[in-house]
Structure formats: C-alpha cells, structure tokens
C-alpha atoms as a PDB file:
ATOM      1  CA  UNK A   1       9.384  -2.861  -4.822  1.00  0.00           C
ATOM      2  CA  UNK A   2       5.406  -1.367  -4.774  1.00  0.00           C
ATOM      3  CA  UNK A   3       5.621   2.099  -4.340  1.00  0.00           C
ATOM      4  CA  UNK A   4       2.508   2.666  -1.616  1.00  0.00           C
ATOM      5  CA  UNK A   5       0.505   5.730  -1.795  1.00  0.00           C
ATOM      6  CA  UNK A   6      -1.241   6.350   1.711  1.00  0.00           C
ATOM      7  CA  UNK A   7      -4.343   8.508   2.272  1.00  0.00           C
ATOM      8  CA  UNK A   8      -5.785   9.265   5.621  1.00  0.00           C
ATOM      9  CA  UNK A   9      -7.081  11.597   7.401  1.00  0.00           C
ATOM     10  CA  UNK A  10      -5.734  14.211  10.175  1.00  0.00           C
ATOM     11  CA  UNK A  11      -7.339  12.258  12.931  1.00  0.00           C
ATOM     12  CA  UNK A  12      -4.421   9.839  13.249  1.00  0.00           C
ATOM     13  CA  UNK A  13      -1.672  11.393  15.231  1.00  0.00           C
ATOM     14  CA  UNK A  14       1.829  11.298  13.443  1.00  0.00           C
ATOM     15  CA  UNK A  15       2.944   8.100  15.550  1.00  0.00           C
ATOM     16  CA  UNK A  16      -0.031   6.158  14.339  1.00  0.00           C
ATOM     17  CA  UNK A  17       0.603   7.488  11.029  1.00  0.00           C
ATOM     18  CA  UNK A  18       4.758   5.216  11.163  1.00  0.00           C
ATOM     19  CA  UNK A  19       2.297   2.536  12.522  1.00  0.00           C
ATOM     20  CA  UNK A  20       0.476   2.270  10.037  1.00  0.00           C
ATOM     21  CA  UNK A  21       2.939   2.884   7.215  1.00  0.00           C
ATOM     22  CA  UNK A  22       5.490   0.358   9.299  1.00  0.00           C
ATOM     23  CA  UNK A  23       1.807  -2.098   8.912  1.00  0.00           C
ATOM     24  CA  UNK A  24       2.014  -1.787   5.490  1.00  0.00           C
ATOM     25  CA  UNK A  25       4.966  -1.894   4.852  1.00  0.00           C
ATOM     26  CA  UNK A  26       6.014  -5.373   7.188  1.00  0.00           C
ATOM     27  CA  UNK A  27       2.412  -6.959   5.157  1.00  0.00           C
ATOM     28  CA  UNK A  28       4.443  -6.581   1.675  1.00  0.00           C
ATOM     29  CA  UNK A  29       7.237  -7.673   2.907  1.00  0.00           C
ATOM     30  CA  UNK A  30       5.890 -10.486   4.641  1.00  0.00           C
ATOM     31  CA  UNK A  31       3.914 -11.570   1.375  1.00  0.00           C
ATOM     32  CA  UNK A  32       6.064 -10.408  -1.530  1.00  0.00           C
ATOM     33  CA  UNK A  33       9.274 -11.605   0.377  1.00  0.00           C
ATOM     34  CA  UNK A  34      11.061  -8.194  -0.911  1.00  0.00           C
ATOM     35  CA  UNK A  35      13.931  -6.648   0.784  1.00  0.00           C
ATOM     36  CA  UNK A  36      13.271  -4.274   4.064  1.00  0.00           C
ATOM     37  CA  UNK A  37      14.752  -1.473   2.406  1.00  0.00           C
ATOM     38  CA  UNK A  38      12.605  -1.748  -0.652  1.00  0.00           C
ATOM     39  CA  UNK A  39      10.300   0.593   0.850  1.00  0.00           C
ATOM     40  CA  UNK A  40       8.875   3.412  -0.823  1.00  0.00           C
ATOM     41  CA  UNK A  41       5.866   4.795   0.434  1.00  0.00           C
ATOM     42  CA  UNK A  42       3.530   8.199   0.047  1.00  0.00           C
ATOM     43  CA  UNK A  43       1.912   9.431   2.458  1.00  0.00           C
ATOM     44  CA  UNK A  44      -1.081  12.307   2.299  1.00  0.00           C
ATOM     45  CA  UNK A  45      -2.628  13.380   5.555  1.00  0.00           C
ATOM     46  CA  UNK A  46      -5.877  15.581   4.833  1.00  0.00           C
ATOM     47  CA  UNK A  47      -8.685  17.354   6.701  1.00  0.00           C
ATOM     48  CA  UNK A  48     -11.368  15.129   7.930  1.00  0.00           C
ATOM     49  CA  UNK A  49     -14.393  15.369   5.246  1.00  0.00           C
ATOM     50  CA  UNK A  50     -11.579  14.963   2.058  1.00  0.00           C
ATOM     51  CA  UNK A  51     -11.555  11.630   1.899  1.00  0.00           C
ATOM     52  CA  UNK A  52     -14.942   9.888   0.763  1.00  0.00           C
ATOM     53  CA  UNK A  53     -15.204   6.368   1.203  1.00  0.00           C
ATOM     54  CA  UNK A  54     -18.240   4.881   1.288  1.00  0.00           C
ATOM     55  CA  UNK A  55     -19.165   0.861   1.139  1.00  0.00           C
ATOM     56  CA  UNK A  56     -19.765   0.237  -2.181  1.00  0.00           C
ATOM     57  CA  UNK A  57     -22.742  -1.416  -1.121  1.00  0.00           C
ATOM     58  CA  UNK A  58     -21.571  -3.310   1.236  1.00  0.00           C
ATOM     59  CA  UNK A  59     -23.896  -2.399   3.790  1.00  0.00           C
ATOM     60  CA  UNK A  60     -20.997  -1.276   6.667  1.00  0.00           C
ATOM     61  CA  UNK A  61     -19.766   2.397   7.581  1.00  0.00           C
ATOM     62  CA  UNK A  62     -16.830   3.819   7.617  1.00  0.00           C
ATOM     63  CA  UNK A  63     -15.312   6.235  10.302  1.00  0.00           C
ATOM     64  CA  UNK A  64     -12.796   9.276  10.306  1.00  0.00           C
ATOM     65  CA  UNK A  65     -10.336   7.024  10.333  1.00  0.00           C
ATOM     66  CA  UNK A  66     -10.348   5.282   7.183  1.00  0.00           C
ATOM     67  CA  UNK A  67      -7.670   4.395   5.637  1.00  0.00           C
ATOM     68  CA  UNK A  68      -7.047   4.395   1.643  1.00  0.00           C
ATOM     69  CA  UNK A  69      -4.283   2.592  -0.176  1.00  0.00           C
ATOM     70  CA  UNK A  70      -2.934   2.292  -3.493  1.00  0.00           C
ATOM     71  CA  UNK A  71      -0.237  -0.126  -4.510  1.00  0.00           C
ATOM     72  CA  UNK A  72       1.855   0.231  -7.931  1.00  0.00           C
ATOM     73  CA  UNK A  73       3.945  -3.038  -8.767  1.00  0.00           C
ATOM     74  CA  UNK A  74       4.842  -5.105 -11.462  1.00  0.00           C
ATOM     75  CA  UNK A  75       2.255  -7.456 -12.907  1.00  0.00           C
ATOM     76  CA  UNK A  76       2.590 -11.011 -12.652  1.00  0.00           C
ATOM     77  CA  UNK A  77       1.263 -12.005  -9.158  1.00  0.00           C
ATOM     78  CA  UNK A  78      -1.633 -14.566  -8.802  1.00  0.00           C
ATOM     79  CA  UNK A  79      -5.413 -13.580  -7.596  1.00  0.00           C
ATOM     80  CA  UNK A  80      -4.399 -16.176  -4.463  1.00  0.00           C
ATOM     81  CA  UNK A  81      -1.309 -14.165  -3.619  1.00  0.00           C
ATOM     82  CA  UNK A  82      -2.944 -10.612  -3.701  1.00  0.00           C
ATOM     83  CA  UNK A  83      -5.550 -11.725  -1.726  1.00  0.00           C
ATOM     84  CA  UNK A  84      -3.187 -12.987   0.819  1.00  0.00           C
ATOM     85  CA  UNK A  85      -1.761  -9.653   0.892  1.00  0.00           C
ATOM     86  CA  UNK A  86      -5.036  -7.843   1.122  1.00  0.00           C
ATOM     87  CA  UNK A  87      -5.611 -10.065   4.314  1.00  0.00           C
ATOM     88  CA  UNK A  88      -2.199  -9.586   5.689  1.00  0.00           C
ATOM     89  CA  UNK A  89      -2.553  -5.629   5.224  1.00  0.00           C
ATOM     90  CA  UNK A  90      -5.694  -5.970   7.378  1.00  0.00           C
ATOM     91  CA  UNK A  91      -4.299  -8.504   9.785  1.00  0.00           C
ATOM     92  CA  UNK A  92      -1.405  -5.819  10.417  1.00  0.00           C
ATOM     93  CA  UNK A  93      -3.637  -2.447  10.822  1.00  0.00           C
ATOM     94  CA  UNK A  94      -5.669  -4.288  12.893  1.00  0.00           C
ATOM     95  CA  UNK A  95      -2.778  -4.540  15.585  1.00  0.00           C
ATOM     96  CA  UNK A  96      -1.914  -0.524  15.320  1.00  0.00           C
ATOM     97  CA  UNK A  97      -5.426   0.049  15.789  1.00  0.00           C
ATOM     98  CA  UNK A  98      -7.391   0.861  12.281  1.00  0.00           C
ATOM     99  CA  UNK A  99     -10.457  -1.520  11.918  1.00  0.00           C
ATOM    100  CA  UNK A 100     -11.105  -3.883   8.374  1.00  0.00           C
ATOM    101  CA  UNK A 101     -14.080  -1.592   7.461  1.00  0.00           C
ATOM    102  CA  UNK A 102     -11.587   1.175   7.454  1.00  0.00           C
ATOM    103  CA  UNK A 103      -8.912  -0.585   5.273  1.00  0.00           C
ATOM    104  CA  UNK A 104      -9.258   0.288   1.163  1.00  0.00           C
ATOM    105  CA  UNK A 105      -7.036  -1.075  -0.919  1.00  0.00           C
ATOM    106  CA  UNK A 106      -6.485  -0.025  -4.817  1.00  0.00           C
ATOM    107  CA  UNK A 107      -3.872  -1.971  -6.558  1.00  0.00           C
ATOM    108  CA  UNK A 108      -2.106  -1.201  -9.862  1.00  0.00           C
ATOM    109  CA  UNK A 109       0.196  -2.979 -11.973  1.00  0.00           C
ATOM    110  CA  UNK A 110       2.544  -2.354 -14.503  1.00  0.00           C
ATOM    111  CA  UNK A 111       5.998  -3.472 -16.307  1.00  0.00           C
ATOM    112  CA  UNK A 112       9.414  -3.154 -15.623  1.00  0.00           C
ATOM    113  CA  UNK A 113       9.405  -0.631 -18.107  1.00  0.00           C
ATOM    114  CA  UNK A 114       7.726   1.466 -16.077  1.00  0.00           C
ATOM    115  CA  UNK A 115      10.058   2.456 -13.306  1.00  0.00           C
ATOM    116  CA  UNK A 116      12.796   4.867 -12.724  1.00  0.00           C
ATOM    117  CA  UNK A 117      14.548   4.949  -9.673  1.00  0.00           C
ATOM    118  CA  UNK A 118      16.564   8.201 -10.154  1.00  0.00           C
ATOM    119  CA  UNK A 119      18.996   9.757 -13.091  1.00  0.00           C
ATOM    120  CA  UNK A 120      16.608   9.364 -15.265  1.00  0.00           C
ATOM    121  CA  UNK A 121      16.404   5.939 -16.466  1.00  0.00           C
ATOM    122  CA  UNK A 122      14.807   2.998 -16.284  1.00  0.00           C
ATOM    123  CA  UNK A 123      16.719   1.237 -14.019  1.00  0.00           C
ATOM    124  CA  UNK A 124      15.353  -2.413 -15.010  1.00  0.00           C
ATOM    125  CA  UNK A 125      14.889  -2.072 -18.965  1.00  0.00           C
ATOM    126  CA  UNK A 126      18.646  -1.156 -18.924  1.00  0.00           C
ATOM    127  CA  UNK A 127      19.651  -4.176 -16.810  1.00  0.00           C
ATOM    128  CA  UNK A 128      21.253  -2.054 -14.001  1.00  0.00           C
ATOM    129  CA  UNK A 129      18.740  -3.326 -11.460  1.00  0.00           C
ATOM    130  CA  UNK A 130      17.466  -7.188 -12.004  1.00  0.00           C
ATOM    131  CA  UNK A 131      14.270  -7.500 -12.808  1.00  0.00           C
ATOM    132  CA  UNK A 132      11.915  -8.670  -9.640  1.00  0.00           C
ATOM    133  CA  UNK A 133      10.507 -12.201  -9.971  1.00  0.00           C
ATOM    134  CA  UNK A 134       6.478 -12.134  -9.134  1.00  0.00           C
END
C-alpha cells in the first residue's frame, strides 16, 4: 500500500498523465503483488522550468518531460526486489511513452506505525487493518 507522489511537468497532456500514473501503479502491483485497489497516488503537475533534475553525474540529459517519483512504504523489502521494481517502473513508462533518462525514483520507508488511513488512527498499530507482509 505505497502511497506514490508524482511530479511532472505541464508538458504531458492529462491522458498521458492516467498513463503514466496507471504505469506506476500496474509496476507495484506487478512487483509488490498488492491489491488493485491499494492505490493511492499524488499527483503535482507544474510549469516547465520547476522541476530540476539533472544526472547526478551520469553524463545523460534530461528533457521537459521528466518524470519524478517518490514512494512511501513499509520497510522490509530486499535491495533485489526494489530493484526489480525500479526496472519494472521503467519497463512500464517506457510503453506510455516517457524515456529511462526521464524516470527518477525516490523511495522511502517506514513502519506500520506510520500510517493512518482515515478517522484518525493508525489503522495497523490497532489491528483493524493486517499488517502487509514485505
């Protein structure tokens, strides 16, 4: 149950921005082996220039239509099995049209302690929602 954030910029027209979120979304799904319906996703559409992404010295460029990611899920995963989801997010923009050099991923992890689902409480530290196995 990551909760996505997604930043791009304007240049994507609001049916390549479902692509791309449907992308993401079908790569965790895929890899994680969570629920369809588990989906909650963010996403912030900004003025081309906003978004600064350069290579890290990678020696490639990116273009206006970069695409910046950050995942928040529970710890517990392997190295092996994010990288396989790394790969499967780029495997999947690559079909709706956003190149690898474009695809940044950030990835954040946390308890189940750290997630409240509405009402406020925490939905898993209560034992009202089972706890997700990594």
């Amino acid at each position: 149950m990551p909760l996505v954030r997604i930043d791009l910029n304007n240049t994507h027209t609001p049916e390549s921005v479902r692509n791309i979120a449907d992308a993401i979304h079908n790569a965790i799904v895929a890899v994680y082996a969570i629920p369809p319906r588990d989906r909650f996703q963010i996403i912030n559409r900004h003025e081309p220039g906003s978004i600064i992404a350069e290579d890290a010295g990678l020696g490639f460029e990116r273009s206006e239509g970069v695409v910046m990611i950050q995942i928040f899920t529970q710890q517990g995963r392997t190295p092996e099995v994010k990288q396989e989801l790394y790969a499967r997010i780029a495997s999947e923009l690559a079909e709706v049209g956003v190149e690898g050099e474009d695809v940044f991923i950030g990835y954040v992890e946390n308890t189940f302690n750290d997630w409240s689902f509405g009402f406020g409480k925490a939905q898993y530290a209560l034992g009202e929602l089972a706890v997700p196995k990594a």
